[in-house]
C-alpha atoms as a PDB file:
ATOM      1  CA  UNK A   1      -4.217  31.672  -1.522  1.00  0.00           C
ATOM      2  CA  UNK A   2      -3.546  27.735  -0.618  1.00  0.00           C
ATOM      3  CA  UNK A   3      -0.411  27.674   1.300  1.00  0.00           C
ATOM      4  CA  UNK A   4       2.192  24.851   0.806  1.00  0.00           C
ATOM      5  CA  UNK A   5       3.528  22.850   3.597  1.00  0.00           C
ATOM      6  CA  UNK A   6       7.245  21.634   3.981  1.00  0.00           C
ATOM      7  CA  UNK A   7       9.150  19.065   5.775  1.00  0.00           C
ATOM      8  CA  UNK A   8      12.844  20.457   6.366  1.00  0.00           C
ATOM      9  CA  UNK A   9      15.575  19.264   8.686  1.00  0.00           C
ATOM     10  CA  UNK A  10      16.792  21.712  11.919  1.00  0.00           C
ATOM     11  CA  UNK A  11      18.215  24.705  10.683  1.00  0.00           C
ATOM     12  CA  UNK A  12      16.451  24.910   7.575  1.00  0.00           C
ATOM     13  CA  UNK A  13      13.818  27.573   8.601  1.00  0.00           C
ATOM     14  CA  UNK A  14      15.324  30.149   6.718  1.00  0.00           C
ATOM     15  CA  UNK A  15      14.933  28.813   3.559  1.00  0.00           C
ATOM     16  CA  UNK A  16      10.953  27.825   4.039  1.00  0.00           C
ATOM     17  CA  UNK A  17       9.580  30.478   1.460  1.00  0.00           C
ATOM     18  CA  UNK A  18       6.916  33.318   2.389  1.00  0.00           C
ATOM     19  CA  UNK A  19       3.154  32.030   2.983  1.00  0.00           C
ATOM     20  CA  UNK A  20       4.323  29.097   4.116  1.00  0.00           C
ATOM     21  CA  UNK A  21       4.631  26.227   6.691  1.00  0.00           C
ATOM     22  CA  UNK A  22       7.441  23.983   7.476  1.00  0.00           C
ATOM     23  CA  UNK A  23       7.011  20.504   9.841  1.00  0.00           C
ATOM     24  CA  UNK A  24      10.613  20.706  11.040  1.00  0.00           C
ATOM     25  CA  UNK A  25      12.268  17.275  11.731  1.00  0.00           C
ATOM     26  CA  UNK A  26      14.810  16.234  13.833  1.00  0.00           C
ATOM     27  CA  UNK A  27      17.120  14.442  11.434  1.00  0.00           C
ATOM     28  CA  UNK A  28      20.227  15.328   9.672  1.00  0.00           C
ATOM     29  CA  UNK A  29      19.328  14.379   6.707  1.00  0.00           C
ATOM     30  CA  UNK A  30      15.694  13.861   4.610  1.00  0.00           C
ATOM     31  CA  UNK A  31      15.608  10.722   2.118  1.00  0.00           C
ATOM     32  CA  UNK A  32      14.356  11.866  -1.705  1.00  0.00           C
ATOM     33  CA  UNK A  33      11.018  10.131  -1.741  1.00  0.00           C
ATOM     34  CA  UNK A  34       9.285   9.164   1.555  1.00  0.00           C
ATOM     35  CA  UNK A  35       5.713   8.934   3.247  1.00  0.00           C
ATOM     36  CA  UNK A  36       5.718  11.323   6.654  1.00  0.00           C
ATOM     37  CA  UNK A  37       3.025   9.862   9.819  1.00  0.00           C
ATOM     38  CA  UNK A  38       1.906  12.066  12.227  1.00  0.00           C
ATOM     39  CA  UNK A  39      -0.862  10.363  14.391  1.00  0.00           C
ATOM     40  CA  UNK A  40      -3.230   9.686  11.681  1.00  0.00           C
ATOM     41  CA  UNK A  41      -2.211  12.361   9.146  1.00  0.00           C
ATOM     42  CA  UNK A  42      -0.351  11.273   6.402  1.00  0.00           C
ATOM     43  CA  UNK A  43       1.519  13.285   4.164  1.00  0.00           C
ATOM     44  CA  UNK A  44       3.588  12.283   1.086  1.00  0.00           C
ATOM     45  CA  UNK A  45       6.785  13.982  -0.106  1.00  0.00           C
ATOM     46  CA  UNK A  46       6.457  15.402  -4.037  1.00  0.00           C
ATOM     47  CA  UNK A  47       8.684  18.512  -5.217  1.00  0.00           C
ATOM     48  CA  UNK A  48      11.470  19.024  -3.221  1.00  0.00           C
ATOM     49  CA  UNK A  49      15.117  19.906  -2.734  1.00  0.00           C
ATOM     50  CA  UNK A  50      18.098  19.581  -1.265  1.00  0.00           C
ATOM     51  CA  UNK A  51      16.965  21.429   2.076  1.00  0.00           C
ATOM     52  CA  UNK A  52      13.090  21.443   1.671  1.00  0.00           C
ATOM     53  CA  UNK A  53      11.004  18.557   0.552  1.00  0.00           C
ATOM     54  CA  UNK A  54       7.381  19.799  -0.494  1.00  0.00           C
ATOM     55  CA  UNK A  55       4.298  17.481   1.173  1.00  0.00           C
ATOM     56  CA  UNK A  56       0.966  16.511  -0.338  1.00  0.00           C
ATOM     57  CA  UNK A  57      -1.638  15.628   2.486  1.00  0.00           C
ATOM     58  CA  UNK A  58      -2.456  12.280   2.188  1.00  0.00           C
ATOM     59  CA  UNK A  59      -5.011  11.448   4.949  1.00  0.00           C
ATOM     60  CA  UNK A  60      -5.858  15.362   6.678  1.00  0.00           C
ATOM     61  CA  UNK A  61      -5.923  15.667  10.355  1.00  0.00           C
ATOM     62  CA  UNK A  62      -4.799  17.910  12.849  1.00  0.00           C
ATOM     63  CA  UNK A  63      -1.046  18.113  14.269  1.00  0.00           C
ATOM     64  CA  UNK A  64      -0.375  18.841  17.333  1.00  0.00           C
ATOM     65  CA  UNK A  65       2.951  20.625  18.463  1.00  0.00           C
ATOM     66  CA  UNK A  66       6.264  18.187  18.981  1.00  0.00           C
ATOM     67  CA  UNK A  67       3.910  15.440  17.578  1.00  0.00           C
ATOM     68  CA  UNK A  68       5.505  12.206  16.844  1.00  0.00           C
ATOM     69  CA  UNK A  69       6.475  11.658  13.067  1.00  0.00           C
ATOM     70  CA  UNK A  70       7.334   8.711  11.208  1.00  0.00           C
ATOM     71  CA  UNK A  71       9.302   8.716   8.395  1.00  0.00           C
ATOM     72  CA  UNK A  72       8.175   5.875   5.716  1.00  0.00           C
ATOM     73  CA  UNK A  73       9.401   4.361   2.644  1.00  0.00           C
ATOM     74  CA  UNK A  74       7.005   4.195   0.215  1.00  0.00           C
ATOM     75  CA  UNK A  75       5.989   0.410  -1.090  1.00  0.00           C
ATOM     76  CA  UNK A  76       6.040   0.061  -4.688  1.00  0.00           C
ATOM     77  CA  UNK A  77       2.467  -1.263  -4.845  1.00  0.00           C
ATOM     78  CA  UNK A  78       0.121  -2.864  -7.819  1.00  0.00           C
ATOM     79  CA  UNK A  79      -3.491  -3.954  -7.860  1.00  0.00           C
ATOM     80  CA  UNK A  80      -4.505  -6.518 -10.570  1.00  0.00           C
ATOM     81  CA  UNK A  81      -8.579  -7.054 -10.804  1.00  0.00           C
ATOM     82  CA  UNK A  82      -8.913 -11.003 -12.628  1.00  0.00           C
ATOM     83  CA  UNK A  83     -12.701 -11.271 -13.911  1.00  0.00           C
ATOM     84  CA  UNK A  84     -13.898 -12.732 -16.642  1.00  0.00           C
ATOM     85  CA  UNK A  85     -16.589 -10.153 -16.884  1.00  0.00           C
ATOM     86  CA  UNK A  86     -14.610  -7.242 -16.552  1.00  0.00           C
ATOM     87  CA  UNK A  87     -11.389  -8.208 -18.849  1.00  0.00           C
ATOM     88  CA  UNK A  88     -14.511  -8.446 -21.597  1.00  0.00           C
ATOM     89  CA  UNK A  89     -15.726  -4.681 -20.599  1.00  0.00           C
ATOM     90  CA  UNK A  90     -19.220  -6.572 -19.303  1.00  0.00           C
ATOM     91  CA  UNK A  91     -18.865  -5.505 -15.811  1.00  0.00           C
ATOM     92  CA  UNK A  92     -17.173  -2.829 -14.087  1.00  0.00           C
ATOM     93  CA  UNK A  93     -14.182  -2.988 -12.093  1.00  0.00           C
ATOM     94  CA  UNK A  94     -14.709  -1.436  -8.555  1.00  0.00           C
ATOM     95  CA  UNK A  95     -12.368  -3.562  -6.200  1.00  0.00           C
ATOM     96  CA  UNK A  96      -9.226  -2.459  -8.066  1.00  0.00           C
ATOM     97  CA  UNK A  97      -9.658   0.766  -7.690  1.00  0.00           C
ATOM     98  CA  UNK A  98     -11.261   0.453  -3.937  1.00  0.00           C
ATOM     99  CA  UNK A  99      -7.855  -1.446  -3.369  1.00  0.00           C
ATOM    100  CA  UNK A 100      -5.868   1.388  -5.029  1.00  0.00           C
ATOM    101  CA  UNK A 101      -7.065   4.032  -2.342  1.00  0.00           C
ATOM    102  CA  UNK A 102      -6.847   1.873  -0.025  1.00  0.00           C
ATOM    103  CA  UNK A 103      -3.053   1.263  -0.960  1.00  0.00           C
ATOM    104  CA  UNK A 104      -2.658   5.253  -1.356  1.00  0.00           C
ATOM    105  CA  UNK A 105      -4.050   5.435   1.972  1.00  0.00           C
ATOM    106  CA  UNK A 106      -1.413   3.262   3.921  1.00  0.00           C
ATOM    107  CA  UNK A 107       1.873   4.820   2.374  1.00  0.00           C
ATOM    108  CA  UNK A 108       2.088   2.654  -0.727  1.00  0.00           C
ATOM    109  CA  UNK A 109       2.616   4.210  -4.156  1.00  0.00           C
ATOM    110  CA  UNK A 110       0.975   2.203  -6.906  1.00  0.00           C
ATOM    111  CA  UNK A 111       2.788   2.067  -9.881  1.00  0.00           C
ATOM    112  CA  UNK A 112       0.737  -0.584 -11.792  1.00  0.00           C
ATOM    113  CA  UNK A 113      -2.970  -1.863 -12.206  1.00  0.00           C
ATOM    114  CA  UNK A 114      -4.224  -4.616 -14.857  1.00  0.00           C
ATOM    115  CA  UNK A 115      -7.445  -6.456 -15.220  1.00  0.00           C
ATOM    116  CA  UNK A 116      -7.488  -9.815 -16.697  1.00  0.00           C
ATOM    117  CA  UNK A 117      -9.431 -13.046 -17.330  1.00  0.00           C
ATOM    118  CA  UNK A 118      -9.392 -15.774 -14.902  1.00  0.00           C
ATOM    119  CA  UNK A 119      -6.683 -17.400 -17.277  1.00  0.00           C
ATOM    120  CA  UNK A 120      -4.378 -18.708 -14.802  1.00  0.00           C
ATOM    121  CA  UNK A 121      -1.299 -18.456 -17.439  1.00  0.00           C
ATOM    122  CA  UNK A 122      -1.667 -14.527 -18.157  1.00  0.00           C
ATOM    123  CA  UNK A 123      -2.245 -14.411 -13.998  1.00  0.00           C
ATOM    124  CA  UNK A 124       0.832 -16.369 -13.450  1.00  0.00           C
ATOM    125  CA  UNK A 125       2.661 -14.442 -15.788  1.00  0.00           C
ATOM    126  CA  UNK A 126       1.736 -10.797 -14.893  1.00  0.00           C
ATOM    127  CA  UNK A 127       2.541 -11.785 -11.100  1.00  0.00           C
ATOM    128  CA  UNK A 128       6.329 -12.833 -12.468  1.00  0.00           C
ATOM    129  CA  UNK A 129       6.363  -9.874 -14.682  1.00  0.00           C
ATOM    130  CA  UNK A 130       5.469  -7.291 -11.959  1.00  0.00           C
ATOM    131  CA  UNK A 131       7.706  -9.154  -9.273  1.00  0.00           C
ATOM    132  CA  UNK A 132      10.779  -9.985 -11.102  1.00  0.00           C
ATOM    133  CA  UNK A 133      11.313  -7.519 -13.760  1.00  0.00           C
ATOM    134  CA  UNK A 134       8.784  -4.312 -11.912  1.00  0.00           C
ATOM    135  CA  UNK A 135      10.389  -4.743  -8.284  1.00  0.00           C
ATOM    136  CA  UNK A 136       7.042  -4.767  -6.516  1.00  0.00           C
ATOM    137  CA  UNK A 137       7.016  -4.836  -2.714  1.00  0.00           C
ATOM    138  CA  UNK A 138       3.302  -5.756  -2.722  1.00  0.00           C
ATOM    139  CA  UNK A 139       1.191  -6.661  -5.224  1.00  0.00           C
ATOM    140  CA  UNK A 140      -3.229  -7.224  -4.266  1.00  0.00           C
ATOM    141  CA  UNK A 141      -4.772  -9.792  -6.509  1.00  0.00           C
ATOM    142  CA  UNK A 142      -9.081  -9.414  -6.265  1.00  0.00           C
ATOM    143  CA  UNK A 143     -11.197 -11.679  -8.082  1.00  0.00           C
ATOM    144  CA  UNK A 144     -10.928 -15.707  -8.539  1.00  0.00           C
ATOM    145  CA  UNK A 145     -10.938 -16.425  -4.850  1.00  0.00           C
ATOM    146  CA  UNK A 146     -14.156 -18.350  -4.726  1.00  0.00           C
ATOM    147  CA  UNK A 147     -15.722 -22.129  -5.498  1.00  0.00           C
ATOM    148  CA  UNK A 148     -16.153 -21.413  -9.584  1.00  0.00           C
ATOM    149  CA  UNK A 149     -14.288 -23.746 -11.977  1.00  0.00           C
ATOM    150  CA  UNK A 150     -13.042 -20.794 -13.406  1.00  0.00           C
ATOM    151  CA  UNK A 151     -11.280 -19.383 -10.567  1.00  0.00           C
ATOM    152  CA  UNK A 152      -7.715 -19.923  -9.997  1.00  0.00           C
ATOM    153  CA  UNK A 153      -6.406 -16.862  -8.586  1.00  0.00           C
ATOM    154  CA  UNK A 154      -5.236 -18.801  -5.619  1.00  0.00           C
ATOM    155  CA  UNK A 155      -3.796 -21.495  -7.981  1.00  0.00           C
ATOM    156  CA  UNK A 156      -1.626 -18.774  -9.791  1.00  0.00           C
ATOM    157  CA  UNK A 157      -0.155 -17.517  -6.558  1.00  0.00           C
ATOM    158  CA  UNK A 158       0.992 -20.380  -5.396  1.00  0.00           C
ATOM    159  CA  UNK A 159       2.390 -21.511  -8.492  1.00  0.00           C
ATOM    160  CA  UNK A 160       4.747 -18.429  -8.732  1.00  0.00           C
ATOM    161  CA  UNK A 161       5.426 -18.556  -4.515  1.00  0.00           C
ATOM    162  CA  UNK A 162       8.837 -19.125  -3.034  1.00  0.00           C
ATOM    163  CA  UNK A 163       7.321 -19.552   0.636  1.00  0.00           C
ATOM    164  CA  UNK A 164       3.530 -19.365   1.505  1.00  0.00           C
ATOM    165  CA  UNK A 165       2.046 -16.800   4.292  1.00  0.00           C
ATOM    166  CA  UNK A 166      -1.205 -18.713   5.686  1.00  0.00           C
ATOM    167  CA  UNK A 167      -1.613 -16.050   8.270  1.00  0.00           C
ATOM    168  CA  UNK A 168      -2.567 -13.387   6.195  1.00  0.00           C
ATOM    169  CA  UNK A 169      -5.540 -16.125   4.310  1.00  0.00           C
ATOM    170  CA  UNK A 170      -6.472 -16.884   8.153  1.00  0.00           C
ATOM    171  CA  UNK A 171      -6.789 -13.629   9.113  1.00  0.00           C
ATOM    172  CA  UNK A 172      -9.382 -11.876   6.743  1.00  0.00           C
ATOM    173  CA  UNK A 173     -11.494 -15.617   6.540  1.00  0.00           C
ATOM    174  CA  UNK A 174     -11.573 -14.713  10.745  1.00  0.00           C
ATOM    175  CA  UNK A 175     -12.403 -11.842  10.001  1.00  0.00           C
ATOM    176  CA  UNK A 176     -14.756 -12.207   7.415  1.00  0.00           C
ATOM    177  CA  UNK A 177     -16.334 -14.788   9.628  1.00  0.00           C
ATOM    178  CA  UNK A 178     -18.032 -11.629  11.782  1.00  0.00           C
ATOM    179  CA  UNK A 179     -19.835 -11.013   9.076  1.00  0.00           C
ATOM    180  CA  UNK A 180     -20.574 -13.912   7.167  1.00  0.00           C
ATOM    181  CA  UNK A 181     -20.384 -17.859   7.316  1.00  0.00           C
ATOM    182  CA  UNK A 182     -20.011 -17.613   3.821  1.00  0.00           C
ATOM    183  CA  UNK A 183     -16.265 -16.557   4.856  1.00  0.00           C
ATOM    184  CA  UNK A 184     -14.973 -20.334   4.997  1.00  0.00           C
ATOM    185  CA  UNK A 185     -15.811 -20.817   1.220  1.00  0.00           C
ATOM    186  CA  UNK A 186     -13.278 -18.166   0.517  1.00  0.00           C
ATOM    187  CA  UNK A 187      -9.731 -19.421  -0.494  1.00  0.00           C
ATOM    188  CA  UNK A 188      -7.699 -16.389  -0.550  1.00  0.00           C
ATOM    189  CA  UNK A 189      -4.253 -16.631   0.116  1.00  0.00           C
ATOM    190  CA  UNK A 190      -0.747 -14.796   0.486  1.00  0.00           C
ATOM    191  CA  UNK A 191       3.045 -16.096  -0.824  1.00  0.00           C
ATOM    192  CA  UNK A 192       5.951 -14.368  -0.712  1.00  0.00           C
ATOM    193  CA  UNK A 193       8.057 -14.417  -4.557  1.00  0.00           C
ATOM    194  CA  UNK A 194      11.422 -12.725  -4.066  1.00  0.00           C
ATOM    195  CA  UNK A 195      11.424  -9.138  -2.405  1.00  0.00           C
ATOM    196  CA  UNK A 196       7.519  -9.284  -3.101  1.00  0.00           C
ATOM    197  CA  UNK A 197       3.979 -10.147  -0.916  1.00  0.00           C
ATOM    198  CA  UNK A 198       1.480 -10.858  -3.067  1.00  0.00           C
ATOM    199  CA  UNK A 199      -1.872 -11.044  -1.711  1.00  0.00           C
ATOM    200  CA  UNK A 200      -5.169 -12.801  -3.368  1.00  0.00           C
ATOM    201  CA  UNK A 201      -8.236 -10.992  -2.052  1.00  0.00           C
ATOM    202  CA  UNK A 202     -12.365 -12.084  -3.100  1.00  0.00           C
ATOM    203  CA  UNK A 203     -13.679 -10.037  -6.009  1.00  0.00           C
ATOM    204  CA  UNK A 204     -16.692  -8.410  -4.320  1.00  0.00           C
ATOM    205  CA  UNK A 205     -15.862  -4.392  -3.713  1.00  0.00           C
ATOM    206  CA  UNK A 206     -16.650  -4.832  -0.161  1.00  0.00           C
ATOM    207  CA  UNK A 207     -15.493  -8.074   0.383  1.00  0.00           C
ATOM    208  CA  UNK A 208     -12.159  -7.063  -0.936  1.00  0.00           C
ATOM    209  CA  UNK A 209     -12.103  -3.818   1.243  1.00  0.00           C
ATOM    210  CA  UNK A 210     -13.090  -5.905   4.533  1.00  0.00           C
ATOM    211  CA  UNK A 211     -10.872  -8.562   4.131  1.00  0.00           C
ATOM    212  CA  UNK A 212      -7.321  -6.023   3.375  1.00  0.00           C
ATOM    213  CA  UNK A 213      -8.622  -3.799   6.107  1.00  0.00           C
ATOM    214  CA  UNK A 214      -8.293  -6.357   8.481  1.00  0.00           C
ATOM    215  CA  UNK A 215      -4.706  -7.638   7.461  1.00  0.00           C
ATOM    216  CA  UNK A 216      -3.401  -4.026   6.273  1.00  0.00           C
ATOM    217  CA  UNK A 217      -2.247  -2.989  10.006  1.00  0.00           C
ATOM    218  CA  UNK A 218       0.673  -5.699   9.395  1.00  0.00           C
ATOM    219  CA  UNK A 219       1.501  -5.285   5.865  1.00  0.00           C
ATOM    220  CA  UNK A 220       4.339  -2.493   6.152  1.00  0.00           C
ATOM    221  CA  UNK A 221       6.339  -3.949   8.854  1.00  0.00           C
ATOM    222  CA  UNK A 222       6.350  -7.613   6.944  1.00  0.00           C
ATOM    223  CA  UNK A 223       7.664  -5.729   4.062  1.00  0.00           C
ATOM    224  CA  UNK A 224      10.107  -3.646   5.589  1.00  0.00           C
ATOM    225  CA  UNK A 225      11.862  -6.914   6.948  1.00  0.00           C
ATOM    226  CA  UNK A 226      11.463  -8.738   3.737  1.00  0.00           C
ATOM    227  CA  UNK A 227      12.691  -5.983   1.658  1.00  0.00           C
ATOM    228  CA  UNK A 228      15.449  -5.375   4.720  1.00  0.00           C
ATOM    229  CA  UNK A 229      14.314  -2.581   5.555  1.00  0.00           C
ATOM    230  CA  UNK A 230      13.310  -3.311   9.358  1.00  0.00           C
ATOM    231  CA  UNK A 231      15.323  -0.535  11.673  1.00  0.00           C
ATOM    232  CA  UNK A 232      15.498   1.455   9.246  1.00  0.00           C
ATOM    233  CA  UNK A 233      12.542   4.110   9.734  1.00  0.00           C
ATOM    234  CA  UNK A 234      13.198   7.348  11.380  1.00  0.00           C
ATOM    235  CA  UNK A 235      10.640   8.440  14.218  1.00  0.00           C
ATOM    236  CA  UNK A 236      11.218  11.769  15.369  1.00  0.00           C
ATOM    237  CA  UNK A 237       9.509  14.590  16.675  1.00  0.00           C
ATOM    238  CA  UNK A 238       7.957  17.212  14.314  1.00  0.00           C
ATOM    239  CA  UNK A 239       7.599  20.876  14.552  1.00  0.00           C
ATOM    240  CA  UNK A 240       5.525  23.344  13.042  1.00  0.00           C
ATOM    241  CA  UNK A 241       6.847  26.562  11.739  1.00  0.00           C
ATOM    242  CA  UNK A 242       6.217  29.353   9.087  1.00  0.00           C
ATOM    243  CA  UNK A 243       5.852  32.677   7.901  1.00  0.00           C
END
């Protein structure tokens, strides 16, 4: 029989139920909905209540005794694919849902995919939608990056940006760059529209796994001060216990 794990505040050990196990963490009080980091476990909070909040693993690993935890917010997250191809059901779309995990896999909770044509209008106006009226914290573009006169996914972003982030385009062309010299014909981009990074990544699976893998290490903290959230996350130890 699968045994369920718990994260409950001090003093709740009594109320972990039989064939159980409990990370117990040192604060008062556990928010609703959050992602918990130990090392490089990640677990995610599902079923809970007022004393015991129920975790899914995320990312398995072991835990070791009075590990470190970090308490996360999870970033309301979508993933829009723009392709020609694939908005006609000709081609498959594997980047979205590469970018999904990948999402999944640093905290976020995606709430919303789409694919659509490289129509810079419908781009422009999904990217609005999902900001202004959705309350995205981050939102990953993939597809339209590249030298075609049909793509404009770089276009659309800035057309909908309040302020631009070059450093995040900088980064994955540098990084890119180790693999490929084809990396300076890329013209992916970041901008920043209200409480929301949005993110235009190249529309190859790999390309588009590379290039956020080499930016995503950042991603959380620049979100947690534009959202306001920066001092807010709770590190504390965490304890195993159970019965």
């Amino acid at each position: 029989m699968e045994r369920k794990l718990f994260a409950l505040s001090p003093g709740g050990l009594d109320s972990l139920p039989g064939n159980s196990a409990g990370l117990i963490i040192s604060e008062s009080e556990l928010p609703d909905e959050f992602f918990l980091a130990v090392g490089e476990v990640l677990f995610r909070s599902c079923a809970s209540s007022a004393v015991l909040k129920e975790l899914k693993v995320i990312r398995g690993g072991f835990v070791a005794l009075s590990a470190r935890a970090s308490l996360l917010r999870p970033v309301k997250s979508a993933v829009l694919t723009v392709s020609d191809k694939g908005a006609a059901g000709e081609r498959e779309d594997t980047s979205g849902p590469a970018l999904a995990e990948r999402l999944e896999g640093l905290g976020c909770d995606v709430e919303a995919s789409a694919l659509l044509p490289d129509n810079r209008q419908e781009i422009e106006g999904l990217l609005k939608d999902w900001s202004d009226n959705r309350g995205m914290h981050l939102i990953l573009c993939t597809g339209g990056t590249g030298f075609s006169p049909r793509d404009v996914t770089p276009e659309a972003v800035e057309a909908v940006a309040e302020k631009l982030v070059p450093g995040i385009g900088e980064a994955m062309r540098a990084a890119s760059l180790k693999i490929t010299p084809r990396a300076v014909l890329s013209r992916a981009n970041a901008a920043i529209r209200g409480g929301t990074l949005i993110i235009s990544l190249p529309g190859s699976e790999k390309a588009a796994r590379e290039c956020f893998d080499s930016v995503s290490g950042a991603l959380r903290h620049g979100i947690e001060i534009l959202r306001g959230w920066d001092g807010e996350c709770a590190s504390s130890p965490a304890h195993k216990g159970g019965n």
